[in-house]
Protein backbone atom coordinates (compact mmCIF):
# COMPACT_ATOMS: atom_id res chain seq x y z
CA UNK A 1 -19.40 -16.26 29.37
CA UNK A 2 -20.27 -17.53 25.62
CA UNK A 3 -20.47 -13.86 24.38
CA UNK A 4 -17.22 -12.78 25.64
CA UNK A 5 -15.44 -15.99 24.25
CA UNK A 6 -16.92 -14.71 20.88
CA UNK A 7 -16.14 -11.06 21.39
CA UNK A 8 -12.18 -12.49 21.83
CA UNK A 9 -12.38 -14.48 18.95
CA UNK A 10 -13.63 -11.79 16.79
CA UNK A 11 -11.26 -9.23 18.32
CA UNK A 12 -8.32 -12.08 17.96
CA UNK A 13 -9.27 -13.15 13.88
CA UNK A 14 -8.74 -9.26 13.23
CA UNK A 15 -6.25 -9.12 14.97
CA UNK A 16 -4.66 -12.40 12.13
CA UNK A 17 -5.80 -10.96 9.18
CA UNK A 18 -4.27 -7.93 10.32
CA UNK A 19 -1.61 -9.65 10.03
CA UNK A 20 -1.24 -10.95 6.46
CA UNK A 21 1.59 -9.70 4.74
CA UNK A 22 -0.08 -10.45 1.54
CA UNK A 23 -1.64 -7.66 1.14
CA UNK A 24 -1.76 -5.85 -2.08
CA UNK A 25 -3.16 -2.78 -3.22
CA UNK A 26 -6.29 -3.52 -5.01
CA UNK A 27 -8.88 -1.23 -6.73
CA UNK A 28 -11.82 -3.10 -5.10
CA UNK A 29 -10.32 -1.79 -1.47
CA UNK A 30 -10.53 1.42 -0.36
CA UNK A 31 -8.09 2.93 1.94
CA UNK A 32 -7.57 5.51 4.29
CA UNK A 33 -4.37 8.25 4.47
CA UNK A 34 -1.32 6.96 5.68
CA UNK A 35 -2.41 3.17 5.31
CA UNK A 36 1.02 1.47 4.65
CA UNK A 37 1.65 -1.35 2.45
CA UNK A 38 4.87 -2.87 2.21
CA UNK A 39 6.26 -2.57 -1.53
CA UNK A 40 3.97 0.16 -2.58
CA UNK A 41 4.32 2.71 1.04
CA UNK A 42 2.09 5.33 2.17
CA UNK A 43 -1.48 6.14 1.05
CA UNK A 44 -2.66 9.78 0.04
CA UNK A 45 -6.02 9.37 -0.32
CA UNK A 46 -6.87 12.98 -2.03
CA UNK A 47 -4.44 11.72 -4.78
CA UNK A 48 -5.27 7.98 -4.98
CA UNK A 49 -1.98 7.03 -5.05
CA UNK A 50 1.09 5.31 -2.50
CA UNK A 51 4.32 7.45 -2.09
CA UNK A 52 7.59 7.00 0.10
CA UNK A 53 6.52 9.08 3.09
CA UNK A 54 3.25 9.46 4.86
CA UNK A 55 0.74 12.29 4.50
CA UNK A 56 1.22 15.27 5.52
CA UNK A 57 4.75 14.29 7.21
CA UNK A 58 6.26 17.42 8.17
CA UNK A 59 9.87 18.26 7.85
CA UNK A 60 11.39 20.20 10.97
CA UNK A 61 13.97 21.66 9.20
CA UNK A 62 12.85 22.97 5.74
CA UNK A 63 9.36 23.68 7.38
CA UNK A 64 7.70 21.82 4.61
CA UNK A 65 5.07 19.68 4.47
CA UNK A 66 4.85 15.96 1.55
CA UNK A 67 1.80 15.12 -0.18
CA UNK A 68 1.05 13.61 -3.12
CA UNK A 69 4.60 13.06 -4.56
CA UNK A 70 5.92 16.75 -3.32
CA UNK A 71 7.21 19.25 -0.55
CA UNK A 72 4.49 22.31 0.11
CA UNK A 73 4.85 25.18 2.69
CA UNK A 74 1.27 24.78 3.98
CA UNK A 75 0.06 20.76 4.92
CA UNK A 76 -2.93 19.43 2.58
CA UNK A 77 -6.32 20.08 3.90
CA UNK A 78 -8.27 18.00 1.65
CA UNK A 79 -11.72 16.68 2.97
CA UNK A 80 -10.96 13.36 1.49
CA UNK A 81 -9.15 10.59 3.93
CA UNK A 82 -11.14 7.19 2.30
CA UNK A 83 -10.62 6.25 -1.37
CA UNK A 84 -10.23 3.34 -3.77
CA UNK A 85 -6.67 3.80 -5.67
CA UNK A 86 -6.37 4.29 -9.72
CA UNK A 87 -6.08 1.41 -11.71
CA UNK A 88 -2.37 3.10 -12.66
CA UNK A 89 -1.24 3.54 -9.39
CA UNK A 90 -2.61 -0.42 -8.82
CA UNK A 91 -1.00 -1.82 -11.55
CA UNK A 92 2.58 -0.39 -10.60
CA UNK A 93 2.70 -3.42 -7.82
CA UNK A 94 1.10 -5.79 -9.52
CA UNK A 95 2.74 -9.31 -9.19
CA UNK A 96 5.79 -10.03 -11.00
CA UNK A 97 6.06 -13.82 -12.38
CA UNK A 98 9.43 -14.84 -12.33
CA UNK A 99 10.69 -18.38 -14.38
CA UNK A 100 12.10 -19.62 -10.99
CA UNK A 101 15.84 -21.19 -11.40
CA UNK A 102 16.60 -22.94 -14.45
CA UNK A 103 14.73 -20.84 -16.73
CA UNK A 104 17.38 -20.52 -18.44
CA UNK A 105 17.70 -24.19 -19.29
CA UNK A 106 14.22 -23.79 -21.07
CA UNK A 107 15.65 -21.68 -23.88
CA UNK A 108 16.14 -22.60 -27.73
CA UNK A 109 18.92 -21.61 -28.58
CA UNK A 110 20.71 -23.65 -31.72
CA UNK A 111 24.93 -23.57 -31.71
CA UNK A 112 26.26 -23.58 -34.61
């Protein structure tokens, strides 16, 4: 019984970090097409990027296919679903530090 208490701990801890909504892209990570990240979106991994839609979504009625930023008539058939992102496309959703309220209030302004 011990090892199948540990296999549902294991199974439920991935399960949690699954979970965080922390999660930003990072150039240490690598990732596979279509991961989604809230705040950056989809993952193309030929193009090492995120973009609005996922990979290879295909649109019905313009018979096109979206990858890397743009509509094709034929879907991508790259041999590349795993990569680490560009330190550009990284940066883009990097953290933004904010003053908080009464920043304002901190300012040095003399009337005269």
């Amino acid at each position: 019984m011990k090892r199948s208490r540990r296999v549902k701990l294991v199974l439920v801890g991935g399960l949690l970090a699954g979970c965080d909504g922390s999660s930003r892209p990072s150039t240490h990570n690598v990732y596979t097409n279509n991961h989604y990240i809230a705040g950056a979106g989809y993952y193309h991994a030929p193009f090492r990027d995120w973009y609005p839609r996922p990979y290879n979504d295909f649109d019905p009625r313009t018979q096109q296919y979206y990858y890397g930023g743009q509509w094709w008539p034929e879907p991508n058939q790259s041999i590349t679903n795993v990569s680490a992102p560009t330190a550009a496309a990284v940066q883009r959703f990097a953290p933004v530090r904010r003053g908080g309220f009464g920043s304002s209030a901190r300012s040095h302004s003399v009337w005269s």
